[in-house]
PDB file of N, CA and C in Angstrom:
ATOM      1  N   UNK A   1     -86.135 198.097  42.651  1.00  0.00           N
ATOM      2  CA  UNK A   1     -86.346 196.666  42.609  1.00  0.00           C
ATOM      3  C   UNK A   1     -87.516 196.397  41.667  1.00  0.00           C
ATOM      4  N   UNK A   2     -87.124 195.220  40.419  1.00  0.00           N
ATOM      5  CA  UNK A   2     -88.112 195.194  39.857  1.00  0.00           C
ATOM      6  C   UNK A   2     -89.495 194.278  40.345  1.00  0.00           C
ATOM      7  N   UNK A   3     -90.525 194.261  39.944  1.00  0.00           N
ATOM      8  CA  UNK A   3     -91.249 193.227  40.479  1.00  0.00           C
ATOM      9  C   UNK A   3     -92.326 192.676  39.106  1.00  0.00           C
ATOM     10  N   UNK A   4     -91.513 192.125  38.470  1.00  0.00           N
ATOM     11  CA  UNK A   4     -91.909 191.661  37.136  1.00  0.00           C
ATOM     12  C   UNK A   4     -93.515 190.803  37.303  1.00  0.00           C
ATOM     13  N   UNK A   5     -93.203 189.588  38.382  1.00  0.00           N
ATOM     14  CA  UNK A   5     -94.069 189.017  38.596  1.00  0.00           C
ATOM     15  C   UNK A   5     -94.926 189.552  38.999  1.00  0.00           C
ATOM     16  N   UNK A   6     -95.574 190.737  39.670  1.00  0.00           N
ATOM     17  CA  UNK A   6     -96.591 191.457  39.949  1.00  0.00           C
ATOM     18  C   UNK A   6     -97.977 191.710  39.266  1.00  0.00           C
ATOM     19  N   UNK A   7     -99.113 191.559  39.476  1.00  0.00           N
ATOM     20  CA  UNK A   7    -100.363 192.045  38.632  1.00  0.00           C
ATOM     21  C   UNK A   7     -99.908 193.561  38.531  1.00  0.00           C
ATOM     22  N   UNK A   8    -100.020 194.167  37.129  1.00  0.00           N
ATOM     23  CA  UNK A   8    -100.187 195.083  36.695  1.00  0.00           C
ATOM     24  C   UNK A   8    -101.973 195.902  37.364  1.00  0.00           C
ATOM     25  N   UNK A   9    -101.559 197.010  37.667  1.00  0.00           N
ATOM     26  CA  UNK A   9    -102.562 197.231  38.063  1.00  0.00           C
ATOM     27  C   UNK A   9    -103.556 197.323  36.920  1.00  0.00           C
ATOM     28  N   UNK A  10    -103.314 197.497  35.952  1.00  0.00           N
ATOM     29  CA  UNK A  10    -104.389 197.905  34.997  1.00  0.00           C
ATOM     30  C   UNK A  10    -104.983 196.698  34.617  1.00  0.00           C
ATOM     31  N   UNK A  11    -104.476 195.453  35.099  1.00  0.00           N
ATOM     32  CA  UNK A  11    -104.973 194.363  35.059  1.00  0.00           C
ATOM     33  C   UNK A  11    -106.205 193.990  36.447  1.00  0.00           C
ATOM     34  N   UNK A  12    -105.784 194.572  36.933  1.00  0.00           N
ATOM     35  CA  UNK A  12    -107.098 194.388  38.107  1.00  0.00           C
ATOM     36  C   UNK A  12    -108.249 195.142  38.164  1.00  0.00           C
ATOM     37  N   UNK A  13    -108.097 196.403  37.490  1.00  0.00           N
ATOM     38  CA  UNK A  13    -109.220 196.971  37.221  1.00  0.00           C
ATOM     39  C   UNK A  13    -110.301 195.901  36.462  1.00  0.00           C
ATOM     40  N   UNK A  14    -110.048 194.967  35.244  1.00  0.00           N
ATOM     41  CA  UNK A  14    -110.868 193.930  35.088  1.00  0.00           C
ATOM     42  C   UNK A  14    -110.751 193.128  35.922  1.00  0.00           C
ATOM     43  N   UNK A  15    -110.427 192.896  36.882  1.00  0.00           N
ATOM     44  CA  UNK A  15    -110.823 191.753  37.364  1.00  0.00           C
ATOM     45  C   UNK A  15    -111.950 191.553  38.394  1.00  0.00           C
ATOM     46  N   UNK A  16    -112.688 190.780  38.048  1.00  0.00           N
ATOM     47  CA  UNK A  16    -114.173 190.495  39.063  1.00  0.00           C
ATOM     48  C   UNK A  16    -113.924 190.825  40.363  1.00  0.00           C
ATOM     49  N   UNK A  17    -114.630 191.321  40.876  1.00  0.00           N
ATOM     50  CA  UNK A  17    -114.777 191.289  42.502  1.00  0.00           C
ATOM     51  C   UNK A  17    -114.131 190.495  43.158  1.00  0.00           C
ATOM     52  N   UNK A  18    -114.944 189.362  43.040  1.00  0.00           N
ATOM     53  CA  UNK A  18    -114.438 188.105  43.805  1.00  0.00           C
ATOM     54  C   UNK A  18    -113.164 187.538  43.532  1.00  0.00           C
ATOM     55  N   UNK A  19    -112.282 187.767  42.777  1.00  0.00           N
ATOM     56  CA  UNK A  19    -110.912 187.235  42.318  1.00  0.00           C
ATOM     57  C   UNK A  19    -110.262 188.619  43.318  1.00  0.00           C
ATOM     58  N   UNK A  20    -110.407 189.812  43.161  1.00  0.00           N
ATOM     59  CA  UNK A  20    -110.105 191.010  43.672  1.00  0.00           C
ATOM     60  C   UNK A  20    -109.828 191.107  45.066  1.00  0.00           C
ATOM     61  N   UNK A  21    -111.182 190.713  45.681  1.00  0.00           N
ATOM     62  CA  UNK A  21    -111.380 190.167  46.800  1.00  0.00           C
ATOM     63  C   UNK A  21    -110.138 189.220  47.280  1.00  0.00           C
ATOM     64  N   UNK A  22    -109.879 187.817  46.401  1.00  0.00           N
ATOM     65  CA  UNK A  22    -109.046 186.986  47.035  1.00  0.00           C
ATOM     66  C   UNK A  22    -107.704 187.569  46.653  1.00  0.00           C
ATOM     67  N   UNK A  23    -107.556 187.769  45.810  1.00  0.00           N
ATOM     68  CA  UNK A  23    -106.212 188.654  45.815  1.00  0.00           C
ATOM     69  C   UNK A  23    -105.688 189.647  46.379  1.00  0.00           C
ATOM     70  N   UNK A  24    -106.571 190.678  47.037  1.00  0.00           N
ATOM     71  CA  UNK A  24    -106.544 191.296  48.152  1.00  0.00           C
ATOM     72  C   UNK A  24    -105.706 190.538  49.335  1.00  0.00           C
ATOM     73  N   UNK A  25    -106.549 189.435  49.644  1.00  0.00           N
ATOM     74  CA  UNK A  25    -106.799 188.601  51.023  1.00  0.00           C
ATOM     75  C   UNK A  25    -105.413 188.352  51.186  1.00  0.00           C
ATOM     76  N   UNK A  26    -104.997 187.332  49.503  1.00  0.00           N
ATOM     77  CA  UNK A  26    -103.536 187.011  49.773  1.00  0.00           C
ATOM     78  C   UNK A  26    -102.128 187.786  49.898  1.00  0.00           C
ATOM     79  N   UNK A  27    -102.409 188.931  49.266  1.00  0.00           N
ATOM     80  CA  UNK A  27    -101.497 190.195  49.553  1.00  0.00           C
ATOM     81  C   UNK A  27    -101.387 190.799  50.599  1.00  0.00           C
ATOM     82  N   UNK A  28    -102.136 190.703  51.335  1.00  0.00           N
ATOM     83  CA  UNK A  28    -102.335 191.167  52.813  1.00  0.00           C
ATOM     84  C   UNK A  28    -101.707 190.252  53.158  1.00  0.00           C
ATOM     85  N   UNK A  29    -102.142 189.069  53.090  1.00  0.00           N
ATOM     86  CA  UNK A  29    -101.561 187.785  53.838  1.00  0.00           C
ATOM     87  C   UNK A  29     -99.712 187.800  53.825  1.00  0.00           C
ATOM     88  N   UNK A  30     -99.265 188.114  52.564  1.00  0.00           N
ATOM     89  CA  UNK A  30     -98.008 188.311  52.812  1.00  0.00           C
ATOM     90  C   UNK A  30     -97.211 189.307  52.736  1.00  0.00           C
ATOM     91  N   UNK A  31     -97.814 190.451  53.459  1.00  0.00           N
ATOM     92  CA  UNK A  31     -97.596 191.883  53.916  1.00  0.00           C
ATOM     93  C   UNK A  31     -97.296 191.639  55.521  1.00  0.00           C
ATOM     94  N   UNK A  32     -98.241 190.678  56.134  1.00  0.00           N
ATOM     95  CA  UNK A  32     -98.174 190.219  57.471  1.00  0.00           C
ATOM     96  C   UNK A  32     -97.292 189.461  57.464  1.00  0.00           C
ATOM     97  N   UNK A  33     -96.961 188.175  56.933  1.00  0.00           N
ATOM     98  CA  UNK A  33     -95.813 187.751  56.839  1.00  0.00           C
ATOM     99  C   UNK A  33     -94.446 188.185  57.030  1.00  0.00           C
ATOM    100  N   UNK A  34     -94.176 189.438  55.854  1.00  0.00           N
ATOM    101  CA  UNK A  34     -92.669 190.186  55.722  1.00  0.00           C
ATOM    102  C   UNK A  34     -93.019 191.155  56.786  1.00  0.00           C
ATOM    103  N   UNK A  35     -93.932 191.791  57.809  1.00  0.00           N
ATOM    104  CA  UNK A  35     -93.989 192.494  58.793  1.00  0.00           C
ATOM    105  C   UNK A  35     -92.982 191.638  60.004  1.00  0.00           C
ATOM    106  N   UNK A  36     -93.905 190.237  60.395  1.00  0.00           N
ATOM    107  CA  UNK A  36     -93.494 189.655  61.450  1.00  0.00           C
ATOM    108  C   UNK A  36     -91.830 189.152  60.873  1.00  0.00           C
ATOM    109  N   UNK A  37     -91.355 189.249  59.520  1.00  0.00           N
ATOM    110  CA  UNK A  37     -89.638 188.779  59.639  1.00  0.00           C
ATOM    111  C   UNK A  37     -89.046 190.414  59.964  1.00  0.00           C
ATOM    112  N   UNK A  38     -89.760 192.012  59.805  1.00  0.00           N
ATOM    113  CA  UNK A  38     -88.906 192.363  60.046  1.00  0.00           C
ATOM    114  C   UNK A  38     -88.723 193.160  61.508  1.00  0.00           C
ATOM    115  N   UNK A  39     -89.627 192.295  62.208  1.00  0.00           N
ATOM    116  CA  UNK A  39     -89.410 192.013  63.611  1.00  0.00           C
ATOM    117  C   UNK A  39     -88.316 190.942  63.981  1.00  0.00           C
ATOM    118  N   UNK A  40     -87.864 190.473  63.172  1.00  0.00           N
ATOM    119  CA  UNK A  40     -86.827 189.871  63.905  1.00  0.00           C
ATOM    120  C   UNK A  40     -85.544 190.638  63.920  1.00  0.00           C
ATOM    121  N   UNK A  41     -84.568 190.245  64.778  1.00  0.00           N
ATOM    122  CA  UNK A  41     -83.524 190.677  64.816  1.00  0.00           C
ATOM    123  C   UNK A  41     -82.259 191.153  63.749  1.00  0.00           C
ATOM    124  N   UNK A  42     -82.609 189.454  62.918  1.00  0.00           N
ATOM    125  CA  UNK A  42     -81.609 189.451  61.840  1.00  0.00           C
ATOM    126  C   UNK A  42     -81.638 190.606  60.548  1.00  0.00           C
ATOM    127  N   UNK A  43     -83.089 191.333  60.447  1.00  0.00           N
ATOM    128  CA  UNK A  43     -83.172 192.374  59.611  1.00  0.00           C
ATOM    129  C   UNK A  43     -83.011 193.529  59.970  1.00  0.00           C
ATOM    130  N   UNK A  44     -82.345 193.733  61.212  1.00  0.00           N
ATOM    131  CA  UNK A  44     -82.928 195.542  61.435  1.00  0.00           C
ATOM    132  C   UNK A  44     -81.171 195.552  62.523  1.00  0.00           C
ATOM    133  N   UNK A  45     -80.392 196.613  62.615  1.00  0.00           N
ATOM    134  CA  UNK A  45     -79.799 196.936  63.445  1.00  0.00           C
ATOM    135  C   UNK A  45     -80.137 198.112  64.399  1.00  0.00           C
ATOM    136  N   UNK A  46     -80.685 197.650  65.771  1.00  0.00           N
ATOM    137  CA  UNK A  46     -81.433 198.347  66.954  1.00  0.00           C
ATOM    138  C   UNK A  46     -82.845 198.385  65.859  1.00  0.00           C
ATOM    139  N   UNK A  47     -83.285 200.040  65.950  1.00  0.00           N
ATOM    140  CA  UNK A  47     -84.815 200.138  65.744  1.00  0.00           C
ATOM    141  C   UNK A  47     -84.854 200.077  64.138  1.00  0.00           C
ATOM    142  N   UNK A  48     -83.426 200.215  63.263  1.00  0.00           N
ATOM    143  CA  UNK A  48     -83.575 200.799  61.633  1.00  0.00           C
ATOM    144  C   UNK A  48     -83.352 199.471  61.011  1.00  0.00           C
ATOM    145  N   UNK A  49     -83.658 199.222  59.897  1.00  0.00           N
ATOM    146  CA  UNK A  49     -83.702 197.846  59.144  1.00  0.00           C
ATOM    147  C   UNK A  49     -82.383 198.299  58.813  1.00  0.00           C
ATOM    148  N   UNK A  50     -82.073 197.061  58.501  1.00  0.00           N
ATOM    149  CA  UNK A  50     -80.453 196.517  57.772  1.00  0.00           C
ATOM    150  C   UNK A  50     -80.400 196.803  56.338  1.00  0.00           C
ATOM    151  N   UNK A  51     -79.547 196.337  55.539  1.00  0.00           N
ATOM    152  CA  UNK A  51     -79.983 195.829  54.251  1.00  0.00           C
ATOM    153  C   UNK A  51     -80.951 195.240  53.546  1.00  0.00           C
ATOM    154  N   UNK A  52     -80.888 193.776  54.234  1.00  0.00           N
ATOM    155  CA  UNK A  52     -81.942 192.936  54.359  1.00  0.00           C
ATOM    156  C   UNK A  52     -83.176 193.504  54.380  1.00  0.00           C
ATOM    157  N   UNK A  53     -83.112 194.063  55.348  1.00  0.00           N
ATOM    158  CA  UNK A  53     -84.558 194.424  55.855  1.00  0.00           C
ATOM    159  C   UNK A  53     -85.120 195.652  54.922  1.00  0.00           C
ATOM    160  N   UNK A  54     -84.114 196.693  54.303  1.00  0.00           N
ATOM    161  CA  UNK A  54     -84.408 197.610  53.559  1.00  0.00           C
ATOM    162  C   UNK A  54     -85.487 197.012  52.189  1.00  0.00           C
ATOM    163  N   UNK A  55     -84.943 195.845  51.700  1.00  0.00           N
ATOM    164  CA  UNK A  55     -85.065 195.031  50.731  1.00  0.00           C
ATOM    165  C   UNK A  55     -86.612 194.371  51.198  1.00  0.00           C
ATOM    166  N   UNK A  56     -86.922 193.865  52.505  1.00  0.00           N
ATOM    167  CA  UNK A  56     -88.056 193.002  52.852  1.00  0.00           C
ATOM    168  C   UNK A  56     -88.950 194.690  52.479  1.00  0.00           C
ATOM    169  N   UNK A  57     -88.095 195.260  53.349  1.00  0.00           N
ATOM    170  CA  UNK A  57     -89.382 196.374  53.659  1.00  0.00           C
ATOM    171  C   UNK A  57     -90.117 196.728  52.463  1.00  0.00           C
ATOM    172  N   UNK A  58     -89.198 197.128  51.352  1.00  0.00           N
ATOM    173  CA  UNK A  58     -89.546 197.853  49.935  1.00  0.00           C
ATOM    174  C   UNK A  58     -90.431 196.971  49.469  1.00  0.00           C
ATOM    175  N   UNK A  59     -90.341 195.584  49.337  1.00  0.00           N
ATOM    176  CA  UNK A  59     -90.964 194.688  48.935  1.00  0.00           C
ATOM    177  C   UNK A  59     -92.405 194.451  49.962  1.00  0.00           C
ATOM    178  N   UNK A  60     -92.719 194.671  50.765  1.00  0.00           N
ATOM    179  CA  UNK A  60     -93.394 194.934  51.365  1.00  0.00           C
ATOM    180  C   UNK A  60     -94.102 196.108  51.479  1.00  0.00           C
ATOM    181  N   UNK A  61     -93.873 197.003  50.850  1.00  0.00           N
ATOM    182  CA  UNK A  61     -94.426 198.517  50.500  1.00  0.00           C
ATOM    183  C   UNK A  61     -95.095 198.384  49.054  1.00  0.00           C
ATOM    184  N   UNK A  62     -94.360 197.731  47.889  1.00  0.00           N
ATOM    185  CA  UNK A  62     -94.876 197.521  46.542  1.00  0.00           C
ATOM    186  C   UNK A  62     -96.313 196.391  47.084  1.00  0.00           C
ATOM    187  N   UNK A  63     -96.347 195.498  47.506  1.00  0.00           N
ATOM    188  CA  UNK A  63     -97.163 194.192  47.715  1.00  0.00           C
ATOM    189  C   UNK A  63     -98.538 194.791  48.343  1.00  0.00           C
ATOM    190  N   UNK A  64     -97.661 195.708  49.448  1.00  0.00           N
ATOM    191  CA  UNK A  64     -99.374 196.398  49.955  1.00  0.00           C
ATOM    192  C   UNK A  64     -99.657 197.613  48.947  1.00  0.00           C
ATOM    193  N   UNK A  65     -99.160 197.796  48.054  1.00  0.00           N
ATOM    194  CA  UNK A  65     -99.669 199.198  46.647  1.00  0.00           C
ATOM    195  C   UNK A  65    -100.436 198.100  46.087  1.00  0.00           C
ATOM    196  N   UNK A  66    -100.357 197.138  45.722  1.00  0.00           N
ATOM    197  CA  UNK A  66    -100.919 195.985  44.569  1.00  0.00           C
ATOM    198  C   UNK A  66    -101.970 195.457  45.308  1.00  0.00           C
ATOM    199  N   UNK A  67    -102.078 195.298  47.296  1.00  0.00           N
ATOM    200  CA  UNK A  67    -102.952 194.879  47.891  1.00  0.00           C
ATOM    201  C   UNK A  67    -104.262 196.086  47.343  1.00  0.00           C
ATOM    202  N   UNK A  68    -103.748 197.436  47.834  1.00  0.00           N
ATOM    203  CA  UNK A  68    -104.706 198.509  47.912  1.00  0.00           C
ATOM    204  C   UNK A  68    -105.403 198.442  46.272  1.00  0.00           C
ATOM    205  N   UNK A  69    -104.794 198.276  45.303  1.00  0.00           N
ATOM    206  CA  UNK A  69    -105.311 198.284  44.184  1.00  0.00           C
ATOM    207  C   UNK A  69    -106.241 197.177  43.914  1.00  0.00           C
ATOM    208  N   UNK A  70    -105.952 195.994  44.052  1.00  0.00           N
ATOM    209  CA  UNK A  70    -106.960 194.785  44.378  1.00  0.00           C
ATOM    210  C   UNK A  70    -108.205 195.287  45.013  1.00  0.00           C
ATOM    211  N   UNK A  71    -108.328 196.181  46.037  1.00  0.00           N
ATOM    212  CA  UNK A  71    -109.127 196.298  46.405  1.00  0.00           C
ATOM    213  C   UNK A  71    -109.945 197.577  46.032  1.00  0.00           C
ATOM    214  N   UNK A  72    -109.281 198.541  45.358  1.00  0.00           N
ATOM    215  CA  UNK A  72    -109.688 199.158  44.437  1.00  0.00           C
ATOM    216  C   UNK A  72    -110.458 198.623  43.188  1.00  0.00           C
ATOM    217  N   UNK A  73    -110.637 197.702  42.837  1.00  0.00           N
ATOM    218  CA  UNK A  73    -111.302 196.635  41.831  1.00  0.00           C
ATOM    219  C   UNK A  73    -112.185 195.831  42.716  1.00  0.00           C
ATOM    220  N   UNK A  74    -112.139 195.736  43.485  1.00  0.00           N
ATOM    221  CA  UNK A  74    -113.006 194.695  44.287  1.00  0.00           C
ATOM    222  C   UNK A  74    -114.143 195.618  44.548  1.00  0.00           C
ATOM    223  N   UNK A  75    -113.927 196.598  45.038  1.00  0.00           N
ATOM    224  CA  UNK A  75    -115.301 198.002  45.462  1.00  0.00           C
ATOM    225  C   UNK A  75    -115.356 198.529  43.615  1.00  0.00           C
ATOM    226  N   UNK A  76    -114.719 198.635  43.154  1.00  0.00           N
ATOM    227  CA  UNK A  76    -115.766 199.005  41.682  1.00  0.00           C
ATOM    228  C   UNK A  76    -116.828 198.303  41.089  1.00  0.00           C
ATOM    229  N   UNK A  77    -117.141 196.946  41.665  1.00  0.00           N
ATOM    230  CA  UNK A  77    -118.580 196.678  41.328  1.00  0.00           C
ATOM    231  C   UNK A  77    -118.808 195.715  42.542  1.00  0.00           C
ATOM    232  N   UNK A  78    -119.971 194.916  41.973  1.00  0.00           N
ATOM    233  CA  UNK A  78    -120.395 194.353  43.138  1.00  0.00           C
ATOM    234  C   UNK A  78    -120.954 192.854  42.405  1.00  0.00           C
ATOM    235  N   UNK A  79    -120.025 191.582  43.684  1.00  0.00           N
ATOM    236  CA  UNK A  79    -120.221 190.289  42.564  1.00  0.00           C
ATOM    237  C   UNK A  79    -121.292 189.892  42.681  1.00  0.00           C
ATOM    238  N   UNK A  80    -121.576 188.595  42.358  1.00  0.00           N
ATOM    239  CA  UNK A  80    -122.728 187.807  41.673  1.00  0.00           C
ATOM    240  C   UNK A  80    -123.156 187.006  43.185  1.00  0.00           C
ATOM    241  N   UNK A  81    -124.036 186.480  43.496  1.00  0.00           N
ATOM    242  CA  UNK A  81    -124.336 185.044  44.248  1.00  0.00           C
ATOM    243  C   UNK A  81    -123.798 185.438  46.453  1.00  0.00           C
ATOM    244  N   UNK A  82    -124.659 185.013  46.813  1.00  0.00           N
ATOM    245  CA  UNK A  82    -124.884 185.269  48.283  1.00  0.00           C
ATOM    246  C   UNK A  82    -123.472 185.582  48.944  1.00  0.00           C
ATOM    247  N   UNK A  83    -122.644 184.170  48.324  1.00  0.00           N
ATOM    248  CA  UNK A  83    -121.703 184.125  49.201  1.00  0.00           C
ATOM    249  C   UNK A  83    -120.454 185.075  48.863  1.00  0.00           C
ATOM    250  N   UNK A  84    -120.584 184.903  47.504  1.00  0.00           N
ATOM    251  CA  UNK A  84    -119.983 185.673  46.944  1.00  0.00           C
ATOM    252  C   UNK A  84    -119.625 187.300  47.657  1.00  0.00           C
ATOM    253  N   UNK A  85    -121.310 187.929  47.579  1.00  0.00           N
ATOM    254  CA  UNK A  85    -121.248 189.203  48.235  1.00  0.00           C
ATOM    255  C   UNK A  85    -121.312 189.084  49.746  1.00  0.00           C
ATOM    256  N   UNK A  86    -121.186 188.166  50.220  1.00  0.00           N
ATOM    257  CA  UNK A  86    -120.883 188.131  51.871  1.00  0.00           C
ATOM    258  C   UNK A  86    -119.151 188.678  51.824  1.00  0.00           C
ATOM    259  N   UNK A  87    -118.757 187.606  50.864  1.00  0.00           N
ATOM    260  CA  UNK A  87    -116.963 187.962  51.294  1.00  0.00           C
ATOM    261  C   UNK A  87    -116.429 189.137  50.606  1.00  0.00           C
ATOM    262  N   UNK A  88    -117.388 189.889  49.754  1.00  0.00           N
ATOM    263  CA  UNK A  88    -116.875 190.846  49.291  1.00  0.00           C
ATOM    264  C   UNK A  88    -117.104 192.094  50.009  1.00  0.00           C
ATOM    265  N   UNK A  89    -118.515 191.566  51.001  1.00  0.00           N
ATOM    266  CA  UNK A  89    -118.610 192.631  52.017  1.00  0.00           C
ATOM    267  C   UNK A  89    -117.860 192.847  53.535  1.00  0.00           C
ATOM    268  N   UNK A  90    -117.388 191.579  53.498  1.00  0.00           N
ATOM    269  CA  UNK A  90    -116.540 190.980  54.257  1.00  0.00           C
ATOM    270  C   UNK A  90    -115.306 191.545  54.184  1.00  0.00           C
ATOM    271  N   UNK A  91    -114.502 191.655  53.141  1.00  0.00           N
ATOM    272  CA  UNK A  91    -112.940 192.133  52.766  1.00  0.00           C
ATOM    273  C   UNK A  91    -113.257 193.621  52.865  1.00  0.00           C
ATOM    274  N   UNK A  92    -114.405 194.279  52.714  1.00  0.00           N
ATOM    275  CA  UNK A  92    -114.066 195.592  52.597  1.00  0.00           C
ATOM    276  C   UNK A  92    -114.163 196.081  54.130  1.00  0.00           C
ATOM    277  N   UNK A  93    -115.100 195.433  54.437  1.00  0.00           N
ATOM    278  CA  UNK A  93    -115.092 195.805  55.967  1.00  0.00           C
ATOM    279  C   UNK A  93    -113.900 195.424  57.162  1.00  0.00           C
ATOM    280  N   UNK A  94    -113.397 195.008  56.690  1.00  0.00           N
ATOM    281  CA  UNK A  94    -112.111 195.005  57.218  1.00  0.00           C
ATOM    282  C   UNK A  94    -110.918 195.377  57.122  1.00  0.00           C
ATOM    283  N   UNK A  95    -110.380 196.125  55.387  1.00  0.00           N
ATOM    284  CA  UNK A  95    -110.123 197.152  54.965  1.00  0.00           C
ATOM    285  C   UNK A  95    -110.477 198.185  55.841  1.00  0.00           C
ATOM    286  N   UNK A  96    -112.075 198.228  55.498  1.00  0.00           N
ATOM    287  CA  UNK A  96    -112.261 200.044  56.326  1.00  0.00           C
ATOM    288  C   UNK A  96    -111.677 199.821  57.611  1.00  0.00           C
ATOM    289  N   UNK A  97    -112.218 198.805  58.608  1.00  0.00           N
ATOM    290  CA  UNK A  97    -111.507 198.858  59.981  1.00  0.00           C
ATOM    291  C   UNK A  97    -109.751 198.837  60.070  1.00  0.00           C
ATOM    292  N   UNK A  98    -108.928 198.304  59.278  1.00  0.00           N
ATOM    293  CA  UNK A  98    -107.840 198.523  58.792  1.00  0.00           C
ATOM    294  C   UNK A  98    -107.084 200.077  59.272  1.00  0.00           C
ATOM    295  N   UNK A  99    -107.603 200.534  58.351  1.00  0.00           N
ATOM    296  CA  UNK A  99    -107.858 202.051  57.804  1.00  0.00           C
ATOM    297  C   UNK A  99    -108.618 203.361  58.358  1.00  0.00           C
ATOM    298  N   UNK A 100    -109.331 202.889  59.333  1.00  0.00           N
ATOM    299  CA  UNK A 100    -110.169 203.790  59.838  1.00  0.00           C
ATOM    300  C   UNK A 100    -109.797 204.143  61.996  1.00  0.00           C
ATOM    301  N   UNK A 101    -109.828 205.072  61.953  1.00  0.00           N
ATOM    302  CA  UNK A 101    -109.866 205.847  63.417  1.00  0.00           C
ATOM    303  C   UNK A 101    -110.997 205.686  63.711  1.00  0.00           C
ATOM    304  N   UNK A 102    -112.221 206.122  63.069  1.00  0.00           N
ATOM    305  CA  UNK A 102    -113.437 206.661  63.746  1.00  0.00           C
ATOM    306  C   UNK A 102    -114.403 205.235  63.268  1.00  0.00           C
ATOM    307  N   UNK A 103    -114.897 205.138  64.490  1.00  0.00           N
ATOM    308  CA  UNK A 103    -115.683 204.082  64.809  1.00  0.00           C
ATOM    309  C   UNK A 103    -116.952 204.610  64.204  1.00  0.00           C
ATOM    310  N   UNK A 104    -117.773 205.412  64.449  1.00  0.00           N
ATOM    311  CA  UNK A 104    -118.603 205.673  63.895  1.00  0.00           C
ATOM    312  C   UNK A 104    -118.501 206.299  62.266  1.00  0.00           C
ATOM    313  N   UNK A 105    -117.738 206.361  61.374  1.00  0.00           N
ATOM    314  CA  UNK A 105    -117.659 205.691  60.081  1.00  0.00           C
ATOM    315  C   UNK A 105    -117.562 204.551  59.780  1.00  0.00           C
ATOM    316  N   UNK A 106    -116.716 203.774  60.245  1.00  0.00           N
ATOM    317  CA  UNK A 106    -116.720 202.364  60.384  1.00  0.00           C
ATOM    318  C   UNK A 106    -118.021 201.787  60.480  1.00  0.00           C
ATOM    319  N   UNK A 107    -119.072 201.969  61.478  1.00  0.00           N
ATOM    320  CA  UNK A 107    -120.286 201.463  61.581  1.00  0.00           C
ATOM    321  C   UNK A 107    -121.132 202.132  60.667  1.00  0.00           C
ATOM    322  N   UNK A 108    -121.050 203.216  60.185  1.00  0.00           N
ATOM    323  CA  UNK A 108    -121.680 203.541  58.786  1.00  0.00           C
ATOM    324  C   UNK A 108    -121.624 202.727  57.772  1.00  0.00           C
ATOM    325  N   UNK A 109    -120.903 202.518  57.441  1.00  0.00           N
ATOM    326  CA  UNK A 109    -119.733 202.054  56.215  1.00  0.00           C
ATOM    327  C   UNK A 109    -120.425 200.947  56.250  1.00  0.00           C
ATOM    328  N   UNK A 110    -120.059 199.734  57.301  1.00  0.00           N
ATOM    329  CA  UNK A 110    -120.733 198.368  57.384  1.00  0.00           C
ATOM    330  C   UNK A 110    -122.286 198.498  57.349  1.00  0.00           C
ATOM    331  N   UNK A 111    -123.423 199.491  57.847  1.00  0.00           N
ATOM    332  CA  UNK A 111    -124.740 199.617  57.225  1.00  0.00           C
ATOM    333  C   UNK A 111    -124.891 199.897  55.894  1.00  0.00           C
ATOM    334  N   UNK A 112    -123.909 200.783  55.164  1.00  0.00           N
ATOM    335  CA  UNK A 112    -124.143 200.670  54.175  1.00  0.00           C
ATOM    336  C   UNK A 112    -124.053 199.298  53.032  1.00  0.00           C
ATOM    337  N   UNK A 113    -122.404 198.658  53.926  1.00  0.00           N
ATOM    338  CA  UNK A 113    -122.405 197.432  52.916  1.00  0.00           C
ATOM    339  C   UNK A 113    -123.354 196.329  52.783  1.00  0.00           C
ATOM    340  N   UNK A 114    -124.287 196.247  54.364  1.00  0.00           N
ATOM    341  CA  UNK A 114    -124.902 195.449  54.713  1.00  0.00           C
ATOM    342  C   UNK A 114    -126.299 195.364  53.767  1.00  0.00           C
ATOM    343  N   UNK A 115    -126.630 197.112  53.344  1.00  0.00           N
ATOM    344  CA  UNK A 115    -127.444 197.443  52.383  1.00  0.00           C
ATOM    345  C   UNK A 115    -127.609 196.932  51.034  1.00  0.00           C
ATOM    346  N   UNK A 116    -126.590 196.782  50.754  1.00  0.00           N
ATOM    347  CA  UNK A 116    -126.001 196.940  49.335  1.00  0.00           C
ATOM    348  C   UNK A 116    -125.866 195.662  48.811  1.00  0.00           C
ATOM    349  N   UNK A 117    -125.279 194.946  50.187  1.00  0.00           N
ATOM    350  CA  UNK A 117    -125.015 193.718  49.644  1.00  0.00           C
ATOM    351  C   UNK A 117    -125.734 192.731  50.159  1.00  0.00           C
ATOM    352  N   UNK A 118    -127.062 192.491  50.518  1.00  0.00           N
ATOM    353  CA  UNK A 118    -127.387 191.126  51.136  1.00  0.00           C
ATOM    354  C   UNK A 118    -129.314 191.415  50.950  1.00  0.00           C
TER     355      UNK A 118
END
């Protein structure tokens, strides 16, 4: 499946933090989205997706590769202005909790961002 409309990743490597950041946010945002349709019935026969759902899913597998890369650009530098680095410390820390088992990396992780960024 193509996904023409997609940021190229090599395009996000420039891109600022804070754009990174929100582009992150919104890719996630509709990763959760195509999660909760393929909880419904109409995509999946018993526990395995349908067609349909093969199609949501894939598309939903590319969207969170383009999420993770967003945020791969978002942690390669660090933006400008208070608020700025609040939400950039903000998105990552919730990434790591995302992503993370161990609580005590997790609470590392956030001292460090807390360091770094404020």
């Amino acid at each position: 499946m193509s996904m023409a409309a997609a940021v190229q990743q090599d395009d996000q490597r420039d891109m600022p933090p804070d754009q990174a950041v929100a582009l992150y946010e919104g890719l996630t945002t509709l990763t959760e989205v195509i999660d909760a349709m393929l909880c419904q019935p109409r995509f999946a026969e018993g526990a395995v997706c349908n067609a349909a759902g093969e199609v949501l899913s894939h598309l939903r597998d590319r969207i969170g590769e383009q999420a993770e890369a967003a945020m791969a650009a978002a942690t390669a530098s660090e933006p400008k202005g208070h608020y700025a680095r609040q939400a950039w410390a903000a998105a990552q820390l919730r990434h790591a909790a995302d992503s993370s088992e161990e609580v005590d990396l997790l609470v590392a992780f956030a001292r460090s961002l807390a360091a770094r960024a404020f």
